[in-house]
Protein backbone atom coordinates (compact mmCIF):
# COMPACT_ATOMS: atom_id res chain seq x y z
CA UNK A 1 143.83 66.71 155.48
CA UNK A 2 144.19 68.27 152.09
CA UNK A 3 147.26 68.67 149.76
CA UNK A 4 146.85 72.41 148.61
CA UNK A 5 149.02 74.89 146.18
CA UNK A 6 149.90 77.70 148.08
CA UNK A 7 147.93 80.14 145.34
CA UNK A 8 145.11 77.67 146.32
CA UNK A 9 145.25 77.96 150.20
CA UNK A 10 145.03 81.85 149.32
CA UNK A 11 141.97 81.19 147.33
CA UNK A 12 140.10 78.95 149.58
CA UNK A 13 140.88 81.21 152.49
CA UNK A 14 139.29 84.23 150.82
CA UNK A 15 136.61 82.17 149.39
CA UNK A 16 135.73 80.51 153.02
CA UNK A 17 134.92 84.37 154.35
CA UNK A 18 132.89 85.42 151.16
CA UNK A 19 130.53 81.83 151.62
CA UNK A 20 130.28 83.00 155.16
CA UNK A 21 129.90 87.05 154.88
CA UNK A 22 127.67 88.78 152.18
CA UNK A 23 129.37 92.12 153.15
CA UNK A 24 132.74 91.05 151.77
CA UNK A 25 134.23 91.72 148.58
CA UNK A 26 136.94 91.91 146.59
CA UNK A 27 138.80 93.99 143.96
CA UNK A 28 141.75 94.09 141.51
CA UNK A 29 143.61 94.30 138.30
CA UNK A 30 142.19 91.53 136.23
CA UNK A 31 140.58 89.68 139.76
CA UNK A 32 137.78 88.69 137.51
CA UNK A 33 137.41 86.63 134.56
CA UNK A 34 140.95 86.62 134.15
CA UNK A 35 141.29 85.09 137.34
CA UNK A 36 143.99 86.88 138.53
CA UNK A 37 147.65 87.53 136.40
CA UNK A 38 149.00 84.56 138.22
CA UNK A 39 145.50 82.49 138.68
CA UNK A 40 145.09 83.26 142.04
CA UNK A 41 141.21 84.37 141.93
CA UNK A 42 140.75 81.53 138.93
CA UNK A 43 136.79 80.81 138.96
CA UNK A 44 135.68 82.85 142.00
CA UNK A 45 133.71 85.64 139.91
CA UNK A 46 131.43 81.86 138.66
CA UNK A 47 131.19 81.85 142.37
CA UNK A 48 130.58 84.77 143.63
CA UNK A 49 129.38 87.03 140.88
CA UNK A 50 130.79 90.29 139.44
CA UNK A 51 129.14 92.90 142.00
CA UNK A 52 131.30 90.92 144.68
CA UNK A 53 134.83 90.27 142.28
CA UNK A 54 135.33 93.57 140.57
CA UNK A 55 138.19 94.58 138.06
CA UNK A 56 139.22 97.91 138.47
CA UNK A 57 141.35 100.40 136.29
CA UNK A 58 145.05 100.18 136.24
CA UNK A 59 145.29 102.55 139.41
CA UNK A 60 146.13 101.41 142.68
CA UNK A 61 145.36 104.94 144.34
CA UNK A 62 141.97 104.41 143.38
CA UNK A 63 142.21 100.34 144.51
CA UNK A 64 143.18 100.94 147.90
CA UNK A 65 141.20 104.14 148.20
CA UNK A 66 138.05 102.30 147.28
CA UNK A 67 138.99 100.17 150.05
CA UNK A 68 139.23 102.78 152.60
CA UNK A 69 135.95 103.94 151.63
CA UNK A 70 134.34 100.33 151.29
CA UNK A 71 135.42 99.56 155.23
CA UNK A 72 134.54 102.65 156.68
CA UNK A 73 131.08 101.91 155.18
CA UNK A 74 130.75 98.97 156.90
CA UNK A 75 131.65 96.38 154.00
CA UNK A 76 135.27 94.38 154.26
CA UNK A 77 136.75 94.64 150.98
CA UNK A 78 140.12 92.56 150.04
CA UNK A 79 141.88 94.52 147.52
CA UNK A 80 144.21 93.11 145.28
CA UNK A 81 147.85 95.17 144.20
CA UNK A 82 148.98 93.15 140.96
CA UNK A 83 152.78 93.22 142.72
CA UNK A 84 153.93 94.49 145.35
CA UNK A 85 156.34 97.67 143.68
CA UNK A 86 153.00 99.43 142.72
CA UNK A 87 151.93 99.40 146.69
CA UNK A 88 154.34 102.87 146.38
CA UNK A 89 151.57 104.56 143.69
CA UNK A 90 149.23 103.82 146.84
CA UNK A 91 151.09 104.69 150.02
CA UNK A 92 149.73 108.13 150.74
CA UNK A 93 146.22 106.29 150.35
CA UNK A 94 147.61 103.25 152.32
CA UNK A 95 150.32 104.94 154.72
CA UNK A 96 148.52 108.37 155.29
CA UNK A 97 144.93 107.44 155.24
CA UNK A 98 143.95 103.53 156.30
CA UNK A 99 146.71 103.15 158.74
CA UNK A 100 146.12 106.61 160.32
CA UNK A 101 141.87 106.90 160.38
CA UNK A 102 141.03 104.77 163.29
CA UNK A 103 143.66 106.46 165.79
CA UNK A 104 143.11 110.29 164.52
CA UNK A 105 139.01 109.17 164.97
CA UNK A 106 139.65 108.16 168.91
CA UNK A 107 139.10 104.74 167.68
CA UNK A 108 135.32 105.52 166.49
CA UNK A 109 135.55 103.99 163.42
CA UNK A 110 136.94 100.55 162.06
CA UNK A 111 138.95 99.74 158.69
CA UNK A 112 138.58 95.92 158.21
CA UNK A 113 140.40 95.83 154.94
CA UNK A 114 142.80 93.38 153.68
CA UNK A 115 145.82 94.66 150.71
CA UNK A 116 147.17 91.68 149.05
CA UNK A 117 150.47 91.67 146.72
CA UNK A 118 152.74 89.40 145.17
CA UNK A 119 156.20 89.98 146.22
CA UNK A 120 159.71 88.65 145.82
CA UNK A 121 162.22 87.77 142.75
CA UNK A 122 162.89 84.54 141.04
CA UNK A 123 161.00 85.36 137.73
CA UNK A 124 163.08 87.03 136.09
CA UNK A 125 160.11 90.08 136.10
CA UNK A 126 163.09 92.77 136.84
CA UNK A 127 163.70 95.23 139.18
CA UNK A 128 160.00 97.58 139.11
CA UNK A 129 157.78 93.69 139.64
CA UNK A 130 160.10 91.37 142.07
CA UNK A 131 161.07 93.90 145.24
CA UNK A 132 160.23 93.09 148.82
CA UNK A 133 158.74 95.65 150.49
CA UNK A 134 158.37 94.39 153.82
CA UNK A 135 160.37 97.52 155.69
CA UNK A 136 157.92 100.08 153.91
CA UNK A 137 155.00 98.65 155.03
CA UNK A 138 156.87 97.54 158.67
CA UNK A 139 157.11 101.05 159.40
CA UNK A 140 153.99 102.16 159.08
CA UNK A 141 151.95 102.23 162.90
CA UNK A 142 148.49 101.22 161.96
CA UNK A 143 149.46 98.56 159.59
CA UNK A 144 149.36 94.67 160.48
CA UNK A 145 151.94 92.55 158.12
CA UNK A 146 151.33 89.02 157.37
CA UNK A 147 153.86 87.12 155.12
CA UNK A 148 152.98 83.03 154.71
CA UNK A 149 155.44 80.66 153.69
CA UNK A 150 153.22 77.47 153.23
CA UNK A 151 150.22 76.46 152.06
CA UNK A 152 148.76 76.15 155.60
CA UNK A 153 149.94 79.53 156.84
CA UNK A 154 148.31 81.27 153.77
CA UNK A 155 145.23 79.53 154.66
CA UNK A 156 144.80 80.46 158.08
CA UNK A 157 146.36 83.29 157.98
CA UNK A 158 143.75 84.77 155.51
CA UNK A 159 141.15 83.61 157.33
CA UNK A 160 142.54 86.35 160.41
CA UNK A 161 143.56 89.31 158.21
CA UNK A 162 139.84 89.65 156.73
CA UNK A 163 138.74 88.75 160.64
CA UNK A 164 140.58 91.51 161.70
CA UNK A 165 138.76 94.92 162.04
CA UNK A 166 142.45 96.93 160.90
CA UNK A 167 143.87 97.13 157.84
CA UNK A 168 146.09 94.29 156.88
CA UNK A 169 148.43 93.44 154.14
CA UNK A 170 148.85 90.21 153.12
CA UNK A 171 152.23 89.75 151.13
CA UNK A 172 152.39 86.12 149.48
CA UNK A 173 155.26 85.27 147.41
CA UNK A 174 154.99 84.61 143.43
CA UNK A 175 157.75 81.84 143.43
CA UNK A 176 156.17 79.91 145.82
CA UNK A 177 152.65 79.74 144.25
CA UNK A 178 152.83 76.55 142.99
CA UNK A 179 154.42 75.42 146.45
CA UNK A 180 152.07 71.84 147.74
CA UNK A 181 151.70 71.27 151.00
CA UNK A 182 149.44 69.30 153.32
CA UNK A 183 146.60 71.53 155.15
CA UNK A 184 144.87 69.84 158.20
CA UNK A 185 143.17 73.15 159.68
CA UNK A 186 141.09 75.58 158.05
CA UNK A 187 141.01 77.59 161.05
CA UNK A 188 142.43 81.22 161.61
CA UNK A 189 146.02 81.59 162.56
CA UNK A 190 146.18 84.22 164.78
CA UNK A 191 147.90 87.22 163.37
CA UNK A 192 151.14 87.64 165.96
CA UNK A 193 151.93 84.14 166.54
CA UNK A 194 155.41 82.86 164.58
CA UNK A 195 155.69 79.10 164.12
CA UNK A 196 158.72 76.76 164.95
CA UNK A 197 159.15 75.19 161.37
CA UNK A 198 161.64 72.75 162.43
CA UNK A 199 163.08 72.17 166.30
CA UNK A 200 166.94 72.55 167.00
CA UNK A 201 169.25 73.66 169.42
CA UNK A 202 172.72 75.26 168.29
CA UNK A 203 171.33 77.75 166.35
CA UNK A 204 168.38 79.70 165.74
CA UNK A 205 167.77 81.01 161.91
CA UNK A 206 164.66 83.53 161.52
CA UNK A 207 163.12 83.67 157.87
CA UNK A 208 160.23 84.87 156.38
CA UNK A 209 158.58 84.07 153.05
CA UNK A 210 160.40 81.67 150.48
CA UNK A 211 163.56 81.88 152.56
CA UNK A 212 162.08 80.18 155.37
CA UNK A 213 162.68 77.14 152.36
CA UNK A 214 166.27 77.81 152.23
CA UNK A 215 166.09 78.10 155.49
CA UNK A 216 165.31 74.34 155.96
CA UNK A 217 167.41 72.92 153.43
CA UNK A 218 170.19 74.93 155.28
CA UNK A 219 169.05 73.43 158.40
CA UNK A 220 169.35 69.58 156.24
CA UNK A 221 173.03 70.52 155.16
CA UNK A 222 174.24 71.34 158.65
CA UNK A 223 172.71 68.17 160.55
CA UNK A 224 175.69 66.93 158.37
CA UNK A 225 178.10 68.80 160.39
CA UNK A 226 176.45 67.91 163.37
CA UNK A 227 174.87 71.42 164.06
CA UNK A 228 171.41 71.30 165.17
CA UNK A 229 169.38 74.76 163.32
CA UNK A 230 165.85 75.90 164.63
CA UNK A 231 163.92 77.20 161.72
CA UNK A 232 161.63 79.48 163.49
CA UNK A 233 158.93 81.66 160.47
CA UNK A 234 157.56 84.91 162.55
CA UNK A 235 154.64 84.94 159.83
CA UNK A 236 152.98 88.15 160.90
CA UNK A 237 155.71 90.35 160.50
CA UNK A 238 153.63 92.95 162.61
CA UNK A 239 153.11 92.43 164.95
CA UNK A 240 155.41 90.17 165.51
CA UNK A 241 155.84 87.47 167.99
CA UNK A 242 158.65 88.44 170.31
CA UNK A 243 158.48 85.70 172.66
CA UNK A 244 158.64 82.69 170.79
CA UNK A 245 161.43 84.28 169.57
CA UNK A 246 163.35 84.75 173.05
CA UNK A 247 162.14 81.29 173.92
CA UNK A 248 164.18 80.13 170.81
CA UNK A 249 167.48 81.87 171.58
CA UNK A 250 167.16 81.14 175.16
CA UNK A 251 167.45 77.63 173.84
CA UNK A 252 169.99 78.46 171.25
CA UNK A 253 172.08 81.50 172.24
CA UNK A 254 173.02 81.83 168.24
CA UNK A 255 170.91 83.73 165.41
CA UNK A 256 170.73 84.29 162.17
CA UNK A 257 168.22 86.11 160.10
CA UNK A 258 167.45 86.26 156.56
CA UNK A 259 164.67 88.03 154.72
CA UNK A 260 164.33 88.90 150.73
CA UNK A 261 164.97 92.34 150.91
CA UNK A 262 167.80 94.58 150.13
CA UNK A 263 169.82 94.09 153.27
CA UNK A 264 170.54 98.21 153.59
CA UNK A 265 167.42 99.03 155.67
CA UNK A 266 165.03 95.86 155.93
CA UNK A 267 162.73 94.63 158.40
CA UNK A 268 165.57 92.21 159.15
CA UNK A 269 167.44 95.42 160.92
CA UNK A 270 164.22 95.68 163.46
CA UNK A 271 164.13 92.06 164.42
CA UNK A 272 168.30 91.77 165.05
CA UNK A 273 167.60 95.39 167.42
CA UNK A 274 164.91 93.91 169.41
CA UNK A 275 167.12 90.94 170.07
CA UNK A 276 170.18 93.27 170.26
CA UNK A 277 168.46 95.25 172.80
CA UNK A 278 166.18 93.22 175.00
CA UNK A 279 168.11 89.69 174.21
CA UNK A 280 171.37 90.75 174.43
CA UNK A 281 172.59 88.16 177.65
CA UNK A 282 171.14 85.27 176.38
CA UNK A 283 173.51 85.65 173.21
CA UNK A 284 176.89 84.21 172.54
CA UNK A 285 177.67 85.38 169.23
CA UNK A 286 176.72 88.38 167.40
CA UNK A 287 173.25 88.17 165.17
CA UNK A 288 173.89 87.29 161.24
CA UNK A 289 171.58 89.22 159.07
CA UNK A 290 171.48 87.81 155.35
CA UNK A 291 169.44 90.11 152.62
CA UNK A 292 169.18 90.55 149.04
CA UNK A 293 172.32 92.60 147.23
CA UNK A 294 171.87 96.64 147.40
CA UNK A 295 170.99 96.87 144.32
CA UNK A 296 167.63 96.77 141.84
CA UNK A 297 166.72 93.52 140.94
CA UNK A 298 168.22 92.21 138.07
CA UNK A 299 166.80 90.88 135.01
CA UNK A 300 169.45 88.38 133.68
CA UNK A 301 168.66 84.98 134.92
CA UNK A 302 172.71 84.68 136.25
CA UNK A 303 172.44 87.83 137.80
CA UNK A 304 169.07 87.48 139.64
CA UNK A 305 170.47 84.50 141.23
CA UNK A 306 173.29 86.18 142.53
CA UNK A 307 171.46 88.70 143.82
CA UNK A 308 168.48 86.73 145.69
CA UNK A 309 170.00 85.18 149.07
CA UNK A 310 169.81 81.54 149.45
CA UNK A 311 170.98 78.26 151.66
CA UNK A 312 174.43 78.59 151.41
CA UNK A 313 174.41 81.93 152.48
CA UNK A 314 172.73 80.82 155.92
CA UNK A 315 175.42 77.83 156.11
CA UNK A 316 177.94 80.59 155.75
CA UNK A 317 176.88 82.72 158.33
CA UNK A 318 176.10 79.97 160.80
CA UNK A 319 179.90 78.66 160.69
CA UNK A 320 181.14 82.00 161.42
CA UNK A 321 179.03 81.66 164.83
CA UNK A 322 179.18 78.22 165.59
């Protein structure tokens, strides 16, 4: 077992394919000697050379469009977007092109291509570097969505996005870089399968990324008012594991949900339908959804707080329903 950073579970999981593979590479904004603007790729150009860790011009059109090209050729390139706000300069290339080419080419051709971006607020980087963008990218058929919340899940979880032969995108959160935790496998975690981050049975709250943290130490407060929560992380977002989720509110009749993102429209909204809609008798209470505040993100410290969900928003919402 190894005690890992979360930026360094990211690392060794890309590094672990490139030892193994020849064909893959990888490209970005300052990847290279720079090691990445938060130190993510620190040292692997020493490793791997620069014809396999490229830096690229400030344009992620022609990032993720190099991409497209690089799979279809038979290479499986991991490209980097800085944050993930600028994935919108690259959605026609991402939205239009990668997720569309292997259905409009009767499945004749492959696109084994991983997108990676920082998400999520907490910095104090303001509202155009510290969005989540998981809905965008959720509603694009094609895509597969991966979002880790521990150093272990960003390991394995690596390891299957560049496995897979469709495009993924990986979306790891800034604030929880420096994040430790212990990692006993570096095997794959198979893209589609959620995890049960801590067993209850009164409730059932479903987070993803750094809430899936406030998520726990919501779960720690309530044991104090004798109400068991089951933390249940879907990790791939898409697709996304719909029966470990029934199997949890079988158990627990009771949900709430909290994501990152501005509550009007998120992912959030197509998690609470499918257990609206194919859940509904096993429920005894309505479905919470918690979000971020409809608005840009702020840059005042006091006000980005405010605006980024947290515990005792999930203690809130789970008195209303228990």
């Amino acid at each position: 077992m190894s005690v890992m950073t979360y930026k360094e579970a990211i690392k060794e999981g890309m590094s672990i394919r490139m030892r193994e593979n020849s064909n893959i590479i990888m490209f970005g904004e300052d990847v290279g000697e720079f090691g990445g603007v938060f130190g993510v790729t620190k040292g692997m150009i020493d490793e791997f050379g620069s014809e396999r860790i490229l830096d690229t011009p400030i344009s992620e059109t022609a990032i993720v469009g190099s991409a497209i090209g690089a799979a279809t050729t038979g290479l499986r390139p991991i490209a980097e977007i800085m944050y993930c706000d600028f994935v919108t300069v690259a959605m026609d290339q991402l939205a239009n092109q990668a997720a569309k080419m292997r259905f409009m080419f009767g499945g004749k051709i492959s696109l084994p291509m991983v997108v990676r971006m920082a998400c999520g607020a907490g910095a104090s980087a303001a509202a155009q570097h510290a969005q989540s963008t998981e809905a965008w990218l959720t509603h694009v058929p094609g895509l597969k969505i991966v979002f880790p919340s521990t150093p272990q899940d960003a390991l394995g979880l690596m390891l299957s996005a560049i496995d897979d032969d469709n495009p993924v995108v990986y979306m790891d959160h800034k604030m929880l870089y420096t994040s430790k935790g212990n990692v006993s496998s570096f095997e794959p975690i198979p893209l589609g399968k959620g995890d049960i981050k801590r067993e209850g049975k009164d409730v059932t709250v479903i987070a993803t990324g750094k809430m899936v943290h406030e998520a726990l130490k919501a779960a720690d407060t309530m044991k104090n008012e004798s109400v068991d929560v089951e933390v249940l992380d879907p990790r791939t977002l898409f697709p996304l594991d719909k029966e470990l989720i029934s199997k949890s509110v079988n158990k627990t009749n009771k949900v709430v949900i909290i994501t990152e993102e501005n509550r009007r429209g998120a992912y959030s909204e197509s998690i609470s339908s499918f257990i609206n809609e194919e859940l509904f008798d096993m429920l005894d209470a309505p479905v919470m959804r918690i979000g971020a505040l409809n608005t840009p993100v702020p840059f005042a410290p006091v006000l980005e707080k405010l605006y980024i969900p947290n515990a005792q928003d999930i203690i809130n919402n789970i008195r209303k329903i228990v």
